[in-house]
PDB file of N, CA and C in Angstrom:
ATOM      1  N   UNK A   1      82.571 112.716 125.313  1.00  0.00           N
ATOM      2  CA  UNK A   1      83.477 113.411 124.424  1.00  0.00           C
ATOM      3  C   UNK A   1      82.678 113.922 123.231  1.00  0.00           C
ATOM      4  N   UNK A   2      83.239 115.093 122.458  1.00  0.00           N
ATOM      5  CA  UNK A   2      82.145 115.289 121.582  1.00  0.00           C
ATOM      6  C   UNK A   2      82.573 115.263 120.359  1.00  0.00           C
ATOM      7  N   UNK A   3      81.565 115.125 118.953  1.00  0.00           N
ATOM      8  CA  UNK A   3      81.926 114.393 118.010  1.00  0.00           C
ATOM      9  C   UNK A   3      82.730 115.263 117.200  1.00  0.00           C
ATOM     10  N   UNK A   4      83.230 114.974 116.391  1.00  0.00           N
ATOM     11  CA  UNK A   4      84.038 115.762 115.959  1.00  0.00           C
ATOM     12  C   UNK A   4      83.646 116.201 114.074  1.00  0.00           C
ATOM     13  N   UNK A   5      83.344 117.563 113.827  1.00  0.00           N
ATOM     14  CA  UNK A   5      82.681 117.714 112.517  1.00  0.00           C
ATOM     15  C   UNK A   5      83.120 117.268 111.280  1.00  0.00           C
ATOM     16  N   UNK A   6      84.887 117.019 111.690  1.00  0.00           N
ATOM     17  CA  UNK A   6      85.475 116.897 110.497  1.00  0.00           C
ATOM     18  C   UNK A   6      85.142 115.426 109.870  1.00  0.00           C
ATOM     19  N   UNK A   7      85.552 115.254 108.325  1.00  0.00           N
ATOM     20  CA  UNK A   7      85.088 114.012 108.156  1.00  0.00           C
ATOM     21  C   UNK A   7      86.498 113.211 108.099  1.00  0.00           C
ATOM     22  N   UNK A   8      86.844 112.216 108.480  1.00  0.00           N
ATOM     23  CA  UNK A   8      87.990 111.924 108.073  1.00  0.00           C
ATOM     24  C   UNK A   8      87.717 110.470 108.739  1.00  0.00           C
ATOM     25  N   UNK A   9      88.590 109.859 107.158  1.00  0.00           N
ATOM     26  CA  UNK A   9      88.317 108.599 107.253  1.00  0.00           C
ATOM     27  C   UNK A   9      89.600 107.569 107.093  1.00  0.00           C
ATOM     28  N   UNK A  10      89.835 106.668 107.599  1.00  0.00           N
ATOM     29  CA  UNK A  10      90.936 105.659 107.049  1.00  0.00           C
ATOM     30  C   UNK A  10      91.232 105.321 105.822  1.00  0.00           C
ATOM     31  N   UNK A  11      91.942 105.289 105.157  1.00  0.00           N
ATOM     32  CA  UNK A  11      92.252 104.783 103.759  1.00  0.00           C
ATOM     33  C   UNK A  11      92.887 103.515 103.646  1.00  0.00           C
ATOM     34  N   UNK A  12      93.223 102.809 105.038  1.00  0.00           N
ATOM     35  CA  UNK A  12      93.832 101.329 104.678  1.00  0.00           C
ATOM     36  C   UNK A  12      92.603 101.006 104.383  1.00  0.00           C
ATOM     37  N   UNK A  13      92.454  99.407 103.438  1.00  0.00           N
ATOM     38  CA  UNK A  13      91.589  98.682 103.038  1.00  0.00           C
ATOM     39  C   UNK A  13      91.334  97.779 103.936  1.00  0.00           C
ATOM     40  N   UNK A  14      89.799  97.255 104.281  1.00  0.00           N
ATOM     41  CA  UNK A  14      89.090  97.125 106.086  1.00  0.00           C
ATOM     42  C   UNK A  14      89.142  97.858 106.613  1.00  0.00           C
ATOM     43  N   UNK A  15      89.508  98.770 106.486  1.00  0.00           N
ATOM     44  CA  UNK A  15      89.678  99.263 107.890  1.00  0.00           C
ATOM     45  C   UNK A  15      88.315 100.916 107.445  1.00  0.00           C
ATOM     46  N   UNK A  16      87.777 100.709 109.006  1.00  0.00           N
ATOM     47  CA  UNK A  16      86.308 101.255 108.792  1.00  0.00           C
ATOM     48  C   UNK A  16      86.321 102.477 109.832  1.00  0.00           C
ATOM     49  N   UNK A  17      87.680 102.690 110.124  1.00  0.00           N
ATOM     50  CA  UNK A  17      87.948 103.827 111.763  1.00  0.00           C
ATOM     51  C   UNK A  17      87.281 105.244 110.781  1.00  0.00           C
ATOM     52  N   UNK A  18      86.403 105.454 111.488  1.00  0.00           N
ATOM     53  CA  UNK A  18      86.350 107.241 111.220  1.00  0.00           C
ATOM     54  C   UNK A  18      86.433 108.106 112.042  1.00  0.00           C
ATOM     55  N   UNK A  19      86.483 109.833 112.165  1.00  0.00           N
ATOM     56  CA  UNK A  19      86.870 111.057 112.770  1.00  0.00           C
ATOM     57  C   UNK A  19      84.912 110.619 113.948  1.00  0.00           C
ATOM     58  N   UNK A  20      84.349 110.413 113.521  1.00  0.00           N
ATOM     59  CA  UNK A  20      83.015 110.609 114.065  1.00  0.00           C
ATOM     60  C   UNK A  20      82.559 109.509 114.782  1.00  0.00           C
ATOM     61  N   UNK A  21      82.931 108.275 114.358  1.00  0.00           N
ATOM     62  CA  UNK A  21      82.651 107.154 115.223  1.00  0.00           C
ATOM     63  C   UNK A  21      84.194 106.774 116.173  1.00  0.00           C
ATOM     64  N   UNK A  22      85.244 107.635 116.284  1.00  0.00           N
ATOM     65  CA  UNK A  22      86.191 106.902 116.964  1.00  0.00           C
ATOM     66  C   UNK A  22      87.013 108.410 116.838  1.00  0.00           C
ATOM     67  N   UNK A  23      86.332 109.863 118.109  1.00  0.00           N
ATOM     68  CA  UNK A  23      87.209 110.600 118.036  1.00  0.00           C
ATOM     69  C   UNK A  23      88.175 110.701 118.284  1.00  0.00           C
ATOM     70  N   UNK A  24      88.688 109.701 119.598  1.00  0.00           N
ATOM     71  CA  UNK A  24      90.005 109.112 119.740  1.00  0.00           C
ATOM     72  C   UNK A  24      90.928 109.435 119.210  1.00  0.00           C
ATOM     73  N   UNK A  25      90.990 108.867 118.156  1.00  0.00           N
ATOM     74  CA  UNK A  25      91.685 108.210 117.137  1.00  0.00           C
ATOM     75  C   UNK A  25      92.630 109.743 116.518  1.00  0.00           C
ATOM     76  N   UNK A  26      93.201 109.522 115.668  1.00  0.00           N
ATOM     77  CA  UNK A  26      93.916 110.510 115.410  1.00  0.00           C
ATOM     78  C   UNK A  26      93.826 110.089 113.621  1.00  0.00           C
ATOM     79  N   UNK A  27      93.657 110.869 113.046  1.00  0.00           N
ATOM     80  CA  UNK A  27      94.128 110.559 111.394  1.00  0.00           C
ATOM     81  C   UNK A  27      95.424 111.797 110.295  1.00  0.00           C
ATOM     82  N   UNK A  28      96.209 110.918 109.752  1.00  0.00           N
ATOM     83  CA  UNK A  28      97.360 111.531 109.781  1.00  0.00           C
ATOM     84  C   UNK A  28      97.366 111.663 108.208  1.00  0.00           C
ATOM     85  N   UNK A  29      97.646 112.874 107.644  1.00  0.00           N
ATOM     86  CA  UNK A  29      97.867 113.057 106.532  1.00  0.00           C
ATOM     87  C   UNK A  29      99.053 112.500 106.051  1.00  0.00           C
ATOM     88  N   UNK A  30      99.197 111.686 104.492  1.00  0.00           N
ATOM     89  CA  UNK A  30      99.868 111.471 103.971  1.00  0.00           C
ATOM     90  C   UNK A  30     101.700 112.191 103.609  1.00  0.00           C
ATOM     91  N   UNK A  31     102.664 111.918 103.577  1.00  0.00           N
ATOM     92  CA  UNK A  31     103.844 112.892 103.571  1.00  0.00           C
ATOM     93  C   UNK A  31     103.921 113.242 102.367  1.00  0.00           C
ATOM     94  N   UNK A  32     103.966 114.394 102.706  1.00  0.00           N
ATOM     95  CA  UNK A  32     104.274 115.354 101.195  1.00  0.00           C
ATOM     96  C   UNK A  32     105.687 115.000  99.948  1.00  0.00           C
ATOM     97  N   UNK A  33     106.546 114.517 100.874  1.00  0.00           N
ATOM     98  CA  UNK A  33     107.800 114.011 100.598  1.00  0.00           C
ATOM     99  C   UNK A  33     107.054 112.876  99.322  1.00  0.00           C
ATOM    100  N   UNK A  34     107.982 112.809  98.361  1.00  0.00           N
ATOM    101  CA  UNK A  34     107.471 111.042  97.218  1.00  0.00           C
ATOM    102  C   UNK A  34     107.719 110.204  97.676  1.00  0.00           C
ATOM    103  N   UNK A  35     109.077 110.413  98.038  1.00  0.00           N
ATOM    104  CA  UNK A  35     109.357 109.266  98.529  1.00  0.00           C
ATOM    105  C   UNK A  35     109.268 108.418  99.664  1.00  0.00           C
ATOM    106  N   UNK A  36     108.802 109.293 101.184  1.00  0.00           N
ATOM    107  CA  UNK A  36     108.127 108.434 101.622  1.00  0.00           C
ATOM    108  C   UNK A  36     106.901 108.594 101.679  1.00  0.00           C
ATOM    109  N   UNK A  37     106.017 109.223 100.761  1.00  0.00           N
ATOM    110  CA  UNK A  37     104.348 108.609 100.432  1.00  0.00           C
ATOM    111  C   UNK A  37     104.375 107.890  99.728  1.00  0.00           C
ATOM    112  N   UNK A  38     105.442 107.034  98.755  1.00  0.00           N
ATOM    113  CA  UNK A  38     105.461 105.980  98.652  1.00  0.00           C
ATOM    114  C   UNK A  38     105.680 104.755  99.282  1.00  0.00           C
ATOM    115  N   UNK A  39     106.140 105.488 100.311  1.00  0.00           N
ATOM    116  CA  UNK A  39     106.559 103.877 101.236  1.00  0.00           C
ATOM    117  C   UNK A  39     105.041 103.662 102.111  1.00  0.00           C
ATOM    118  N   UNK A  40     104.343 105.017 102.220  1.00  0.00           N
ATOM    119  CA  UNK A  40     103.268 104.589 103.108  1.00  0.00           C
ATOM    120  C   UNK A  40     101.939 104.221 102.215  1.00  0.00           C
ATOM    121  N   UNK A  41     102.038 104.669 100.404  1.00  0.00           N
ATOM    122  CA  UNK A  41     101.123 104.114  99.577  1.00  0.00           C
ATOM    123  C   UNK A  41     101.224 102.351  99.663  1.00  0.00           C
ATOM    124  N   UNK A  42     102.527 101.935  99.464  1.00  0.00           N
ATOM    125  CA  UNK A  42     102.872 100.830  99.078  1.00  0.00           C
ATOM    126  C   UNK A  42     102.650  99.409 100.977  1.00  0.00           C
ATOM    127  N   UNK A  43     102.892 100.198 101.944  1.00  0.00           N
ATOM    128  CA  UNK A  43     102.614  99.565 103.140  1.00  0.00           C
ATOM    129  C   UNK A  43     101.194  99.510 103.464  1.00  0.00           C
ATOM    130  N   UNK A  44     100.477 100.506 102.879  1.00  0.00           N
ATOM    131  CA  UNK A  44      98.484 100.090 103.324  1.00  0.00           C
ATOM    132  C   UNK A  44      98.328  99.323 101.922  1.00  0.00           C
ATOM    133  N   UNK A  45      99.222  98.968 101.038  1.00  0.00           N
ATOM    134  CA  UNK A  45      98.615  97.891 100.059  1.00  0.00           C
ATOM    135  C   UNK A  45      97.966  98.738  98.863  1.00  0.00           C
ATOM    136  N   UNK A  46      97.546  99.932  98.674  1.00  0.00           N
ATOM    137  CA  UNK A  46      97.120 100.981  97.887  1.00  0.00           C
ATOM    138  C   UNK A  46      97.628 101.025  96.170  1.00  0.00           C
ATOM    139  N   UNK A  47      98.392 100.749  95.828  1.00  0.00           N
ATOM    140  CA  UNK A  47      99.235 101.063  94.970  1.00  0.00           C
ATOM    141  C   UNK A  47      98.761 101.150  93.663  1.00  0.00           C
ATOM    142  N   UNK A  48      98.614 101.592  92.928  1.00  0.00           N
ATOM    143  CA  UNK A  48      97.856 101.437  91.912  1.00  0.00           C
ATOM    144  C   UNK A  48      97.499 103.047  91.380  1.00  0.00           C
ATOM    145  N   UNK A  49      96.970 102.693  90.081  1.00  0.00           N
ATOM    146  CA  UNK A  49      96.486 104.190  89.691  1.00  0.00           C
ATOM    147  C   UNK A  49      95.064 104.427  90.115  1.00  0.00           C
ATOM    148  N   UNK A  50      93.701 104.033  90.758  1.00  0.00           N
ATOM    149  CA  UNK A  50      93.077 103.948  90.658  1.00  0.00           C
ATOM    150  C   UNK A  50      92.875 104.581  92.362  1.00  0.00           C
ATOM    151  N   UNK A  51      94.138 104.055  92.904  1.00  0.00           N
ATOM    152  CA  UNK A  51      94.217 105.411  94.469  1.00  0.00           C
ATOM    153  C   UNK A  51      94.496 106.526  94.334  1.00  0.00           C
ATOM    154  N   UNK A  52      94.516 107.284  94.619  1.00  0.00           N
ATOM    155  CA  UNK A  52      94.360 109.263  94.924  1.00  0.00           C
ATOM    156  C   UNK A  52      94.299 109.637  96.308  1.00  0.00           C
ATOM    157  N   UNK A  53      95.426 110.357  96.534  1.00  0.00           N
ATOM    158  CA  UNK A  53      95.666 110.877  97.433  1.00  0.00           C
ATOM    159  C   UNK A  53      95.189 112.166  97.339  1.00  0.00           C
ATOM    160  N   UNK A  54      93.999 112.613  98.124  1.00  0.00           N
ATOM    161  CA  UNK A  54      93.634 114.092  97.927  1.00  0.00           C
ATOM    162  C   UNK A  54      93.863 114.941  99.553  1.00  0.00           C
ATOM    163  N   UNK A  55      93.823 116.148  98.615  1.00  0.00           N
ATOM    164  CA  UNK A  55      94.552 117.035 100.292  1.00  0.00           C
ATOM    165  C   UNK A  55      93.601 117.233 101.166  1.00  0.00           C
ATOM    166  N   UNK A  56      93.105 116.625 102.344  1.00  0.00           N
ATOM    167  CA  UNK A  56      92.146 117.120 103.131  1.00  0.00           C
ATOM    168  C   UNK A  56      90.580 116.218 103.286  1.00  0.00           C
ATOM    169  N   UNK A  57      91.368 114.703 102.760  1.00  0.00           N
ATOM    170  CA  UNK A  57      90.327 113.914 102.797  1.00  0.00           C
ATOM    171  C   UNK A  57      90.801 112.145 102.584  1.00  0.00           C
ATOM    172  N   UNK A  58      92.682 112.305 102.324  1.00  0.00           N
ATOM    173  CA  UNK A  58      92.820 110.961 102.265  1.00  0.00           C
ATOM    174  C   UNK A  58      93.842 110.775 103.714  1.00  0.00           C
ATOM    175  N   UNK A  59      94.203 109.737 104.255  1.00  0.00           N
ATOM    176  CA  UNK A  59      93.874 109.702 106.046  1.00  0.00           C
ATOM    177  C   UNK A  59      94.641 108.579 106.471  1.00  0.00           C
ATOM    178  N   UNK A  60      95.397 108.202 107.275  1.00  0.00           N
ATOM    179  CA  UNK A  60      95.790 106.547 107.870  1.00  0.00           C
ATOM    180  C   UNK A  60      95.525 106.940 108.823  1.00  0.00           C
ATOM    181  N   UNK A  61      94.558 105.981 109.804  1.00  0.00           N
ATOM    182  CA  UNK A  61      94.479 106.418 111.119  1.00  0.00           C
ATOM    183  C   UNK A  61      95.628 105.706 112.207  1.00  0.00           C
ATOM    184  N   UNK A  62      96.022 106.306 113.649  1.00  0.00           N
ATOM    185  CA  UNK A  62      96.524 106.013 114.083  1.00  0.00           C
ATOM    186  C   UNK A  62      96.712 104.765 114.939  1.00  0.00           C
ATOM    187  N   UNK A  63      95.812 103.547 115.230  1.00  0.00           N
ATOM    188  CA  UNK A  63      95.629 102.020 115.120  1.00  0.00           C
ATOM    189  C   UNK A  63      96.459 101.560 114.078  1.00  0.00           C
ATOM    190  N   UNK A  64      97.053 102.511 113.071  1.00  0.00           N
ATOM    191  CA  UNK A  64      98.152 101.642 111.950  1.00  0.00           C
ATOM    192  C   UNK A  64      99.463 101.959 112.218  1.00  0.00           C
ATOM    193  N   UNK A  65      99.573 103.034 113.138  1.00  0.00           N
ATOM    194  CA  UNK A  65     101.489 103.029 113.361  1.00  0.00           C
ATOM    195  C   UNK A  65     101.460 102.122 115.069  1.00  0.00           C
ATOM    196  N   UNK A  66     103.213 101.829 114.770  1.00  0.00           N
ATOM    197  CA  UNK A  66     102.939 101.677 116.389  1.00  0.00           C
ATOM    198  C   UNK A  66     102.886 102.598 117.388  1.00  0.00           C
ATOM    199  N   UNK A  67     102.947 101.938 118.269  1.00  0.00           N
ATOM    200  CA  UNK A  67     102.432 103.133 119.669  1.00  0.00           C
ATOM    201  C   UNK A  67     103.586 103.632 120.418  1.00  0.00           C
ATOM    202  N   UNK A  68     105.067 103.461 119.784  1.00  0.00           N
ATOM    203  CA  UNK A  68     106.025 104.602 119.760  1.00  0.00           C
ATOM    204  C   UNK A  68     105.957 105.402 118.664  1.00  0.00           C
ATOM    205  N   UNK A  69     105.806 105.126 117.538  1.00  0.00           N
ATOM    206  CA  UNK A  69     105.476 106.488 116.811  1.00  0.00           C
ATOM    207  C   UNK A  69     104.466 107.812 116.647  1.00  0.00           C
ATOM    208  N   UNK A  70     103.582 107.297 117.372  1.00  0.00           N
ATOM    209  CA  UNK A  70     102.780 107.985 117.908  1.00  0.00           C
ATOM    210  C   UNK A  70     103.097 109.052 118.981  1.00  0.00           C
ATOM    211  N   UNK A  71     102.844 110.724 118.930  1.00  0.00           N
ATOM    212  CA  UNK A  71     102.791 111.275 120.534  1.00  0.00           C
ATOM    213  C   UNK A  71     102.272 112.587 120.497  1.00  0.00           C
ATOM    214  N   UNK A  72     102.043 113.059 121.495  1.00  0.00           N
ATOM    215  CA  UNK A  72     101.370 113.741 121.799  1.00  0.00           C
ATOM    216  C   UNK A  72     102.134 115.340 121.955  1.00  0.00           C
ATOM    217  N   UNK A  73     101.679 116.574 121.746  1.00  0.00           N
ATOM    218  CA  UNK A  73     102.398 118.062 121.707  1.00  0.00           C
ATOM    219  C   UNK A  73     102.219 118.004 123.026  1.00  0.00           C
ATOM    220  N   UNK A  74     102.489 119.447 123.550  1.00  0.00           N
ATOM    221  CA  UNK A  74     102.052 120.346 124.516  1.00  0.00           C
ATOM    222  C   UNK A  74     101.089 120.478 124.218  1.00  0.00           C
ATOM    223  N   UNK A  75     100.182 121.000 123.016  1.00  0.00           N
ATOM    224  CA  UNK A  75      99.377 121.668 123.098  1.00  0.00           C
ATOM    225  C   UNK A  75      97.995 120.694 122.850  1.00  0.00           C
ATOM    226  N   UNK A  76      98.535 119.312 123.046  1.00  0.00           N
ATOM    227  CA  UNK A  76      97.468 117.938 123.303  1.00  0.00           C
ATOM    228  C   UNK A  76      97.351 117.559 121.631  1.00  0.00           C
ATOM    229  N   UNK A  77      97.631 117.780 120.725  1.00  0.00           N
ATOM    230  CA  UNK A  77      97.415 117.063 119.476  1.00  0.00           C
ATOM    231  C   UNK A  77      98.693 115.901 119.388  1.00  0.00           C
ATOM    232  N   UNK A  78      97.952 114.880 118.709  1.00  0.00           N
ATOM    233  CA  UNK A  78      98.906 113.649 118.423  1.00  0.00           C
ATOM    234  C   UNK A  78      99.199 113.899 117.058  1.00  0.00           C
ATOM    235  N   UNK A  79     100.526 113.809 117.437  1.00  0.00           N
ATOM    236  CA  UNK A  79     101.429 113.643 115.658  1.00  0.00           C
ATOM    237  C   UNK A  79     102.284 111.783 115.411  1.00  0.00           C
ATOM    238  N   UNK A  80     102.813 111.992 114.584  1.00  0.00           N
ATOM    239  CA  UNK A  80     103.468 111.195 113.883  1.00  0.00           C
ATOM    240  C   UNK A  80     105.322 111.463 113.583  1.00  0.00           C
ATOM    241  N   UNK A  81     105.703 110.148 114.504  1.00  0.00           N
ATOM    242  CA  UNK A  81     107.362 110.563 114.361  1.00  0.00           C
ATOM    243  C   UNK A  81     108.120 110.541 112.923  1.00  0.00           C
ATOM    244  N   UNK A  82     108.454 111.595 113.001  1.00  0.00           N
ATOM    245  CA  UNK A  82     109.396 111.509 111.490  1.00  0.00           C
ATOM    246  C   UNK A  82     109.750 110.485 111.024  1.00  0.00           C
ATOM    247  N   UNK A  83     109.716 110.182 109.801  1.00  0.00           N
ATOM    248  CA  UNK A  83     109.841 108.700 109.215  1.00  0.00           C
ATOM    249  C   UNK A  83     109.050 107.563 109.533  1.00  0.00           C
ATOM    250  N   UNK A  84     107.747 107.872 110.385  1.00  0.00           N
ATOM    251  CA  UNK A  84     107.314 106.568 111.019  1.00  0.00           C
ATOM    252  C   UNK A  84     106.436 106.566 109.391  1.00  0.00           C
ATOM    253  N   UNK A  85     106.178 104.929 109.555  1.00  0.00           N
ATOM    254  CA  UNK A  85     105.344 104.320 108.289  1.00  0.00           C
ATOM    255  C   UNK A  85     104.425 103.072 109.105  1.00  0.00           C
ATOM    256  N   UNK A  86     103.371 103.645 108.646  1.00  0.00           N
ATOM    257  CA  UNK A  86     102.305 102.793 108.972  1.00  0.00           C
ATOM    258  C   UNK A  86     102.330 101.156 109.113  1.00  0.00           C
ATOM    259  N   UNK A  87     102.365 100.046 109.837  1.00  0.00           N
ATOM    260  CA  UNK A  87     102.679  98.941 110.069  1.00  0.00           C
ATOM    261  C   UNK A  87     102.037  97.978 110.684  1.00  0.00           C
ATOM    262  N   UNK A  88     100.463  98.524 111.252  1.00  0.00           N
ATOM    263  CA  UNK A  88      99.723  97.742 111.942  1.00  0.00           C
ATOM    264  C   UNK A  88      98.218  97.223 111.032  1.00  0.00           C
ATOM    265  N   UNK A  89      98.571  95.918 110.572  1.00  0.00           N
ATOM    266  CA  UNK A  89      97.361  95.319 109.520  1.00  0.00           C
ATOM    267  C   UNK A  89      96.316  94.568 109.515  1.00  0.00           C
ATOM    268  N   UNK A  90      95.386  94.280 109.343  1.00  0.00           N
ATOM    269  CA  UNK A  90      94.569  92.780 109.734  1.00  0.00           C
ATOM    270  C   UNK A  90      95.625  91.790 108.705  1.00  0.00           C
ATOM    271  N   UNK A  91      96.211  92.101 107.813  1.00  0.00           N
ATOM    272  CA  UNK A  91      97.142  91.235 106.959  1.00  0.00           C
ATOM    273  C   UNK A  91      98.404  90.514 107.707  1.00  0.00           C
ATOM    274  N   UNK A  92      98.582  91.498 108.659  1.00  0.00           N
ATOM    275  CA  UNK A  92      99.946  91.095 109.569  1.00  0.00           C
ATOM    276  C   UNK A  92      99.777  90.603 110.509  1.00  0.00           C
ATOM    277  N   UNK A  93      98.083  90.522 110.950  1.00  0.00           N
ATOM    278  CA  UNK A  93      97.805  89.963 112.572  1.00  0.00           C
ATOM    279  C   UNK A  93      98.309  91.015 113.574  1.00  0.00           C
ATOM    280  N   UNK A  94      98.455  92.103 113.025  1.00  0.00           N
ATOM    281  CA  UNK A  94      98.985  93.335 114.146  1.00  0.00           C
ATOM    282  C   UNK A  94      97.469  93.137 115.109  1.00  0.00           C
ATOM    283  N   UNK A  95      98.059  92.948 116.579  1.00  0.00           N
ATOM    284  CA  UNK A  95      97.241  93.279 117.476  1.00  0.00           C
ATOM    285  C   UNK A  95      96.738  92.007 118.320  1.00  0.00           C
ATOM    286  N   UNK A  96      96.596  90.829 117.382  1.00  0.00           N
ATOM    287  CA  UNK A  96      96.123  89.581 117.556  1.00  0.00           C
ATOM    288  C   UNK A  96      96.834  89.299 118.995  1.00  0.00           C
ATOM    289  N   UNK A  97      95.856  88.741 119.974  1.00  0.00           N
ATOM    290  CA  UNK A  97      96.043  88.424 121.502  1.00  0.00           C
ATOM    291  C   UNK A  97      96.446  89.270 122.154  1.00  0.00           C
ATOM    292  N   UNK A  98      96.089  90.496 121.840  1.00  0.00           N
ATOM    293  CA  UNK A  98      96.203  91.910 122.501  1.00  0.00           C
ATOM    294  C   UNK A  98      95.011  92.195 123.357  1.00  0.00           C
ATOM    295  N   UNK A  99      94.818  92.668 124.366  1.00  0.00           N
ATOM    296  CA  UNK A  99      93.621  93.409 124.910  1.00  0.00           C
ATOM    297  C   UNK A  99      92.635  92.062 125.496  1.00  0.00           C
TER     298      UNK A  99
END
């Protein structure tokens, strides 16, 4: 598969997924909406003034929603279901005795 130029990186804290080591992966821009980019500031633990959300470089990758909110177009890109909020943590044991 080939790598992918863009840079894009996870913004939960641990978490080390990037666009280049894990093209897989899908990374989902923050919702424009306040109110729920607050629910998804406040669910990766972020909160604070000292986070910044910038356009085109801050990221949750998709290992943090579950795997119904997750899906795929026609045209093969993975999106994010309306209202879904990020929920999968090393804090929560999301995943633990999986795989």
């Amino acid at each position: 598969m080939a790598q992918s130029k863009r840079k894009c990186y996870c913004s939960v804290p641990s978490c080390s997924n990037n666009k280049q080591k894990f093209p897989y992966l899908s990374f989902h821009k923050f919702p424009v909406d306040a109110e729920k980019r607050a629910r998804w500031v406040r669910a990766i633990k972020r909160e604070g003034p000292s986070f910044k959300i910038l356009r085109g470089s801050t990221f949750v990758c998709s290992r943090h929603f579950a795997p119904d909110d997750v899906y795929t177009t026609a045209s093969g890109r993975n999106r994010i279901r309306q209202g879904a909020v990020p929920s999968g943590f090393h804090w929560n044991d999301w995943g633990k005795g999986k795989g």
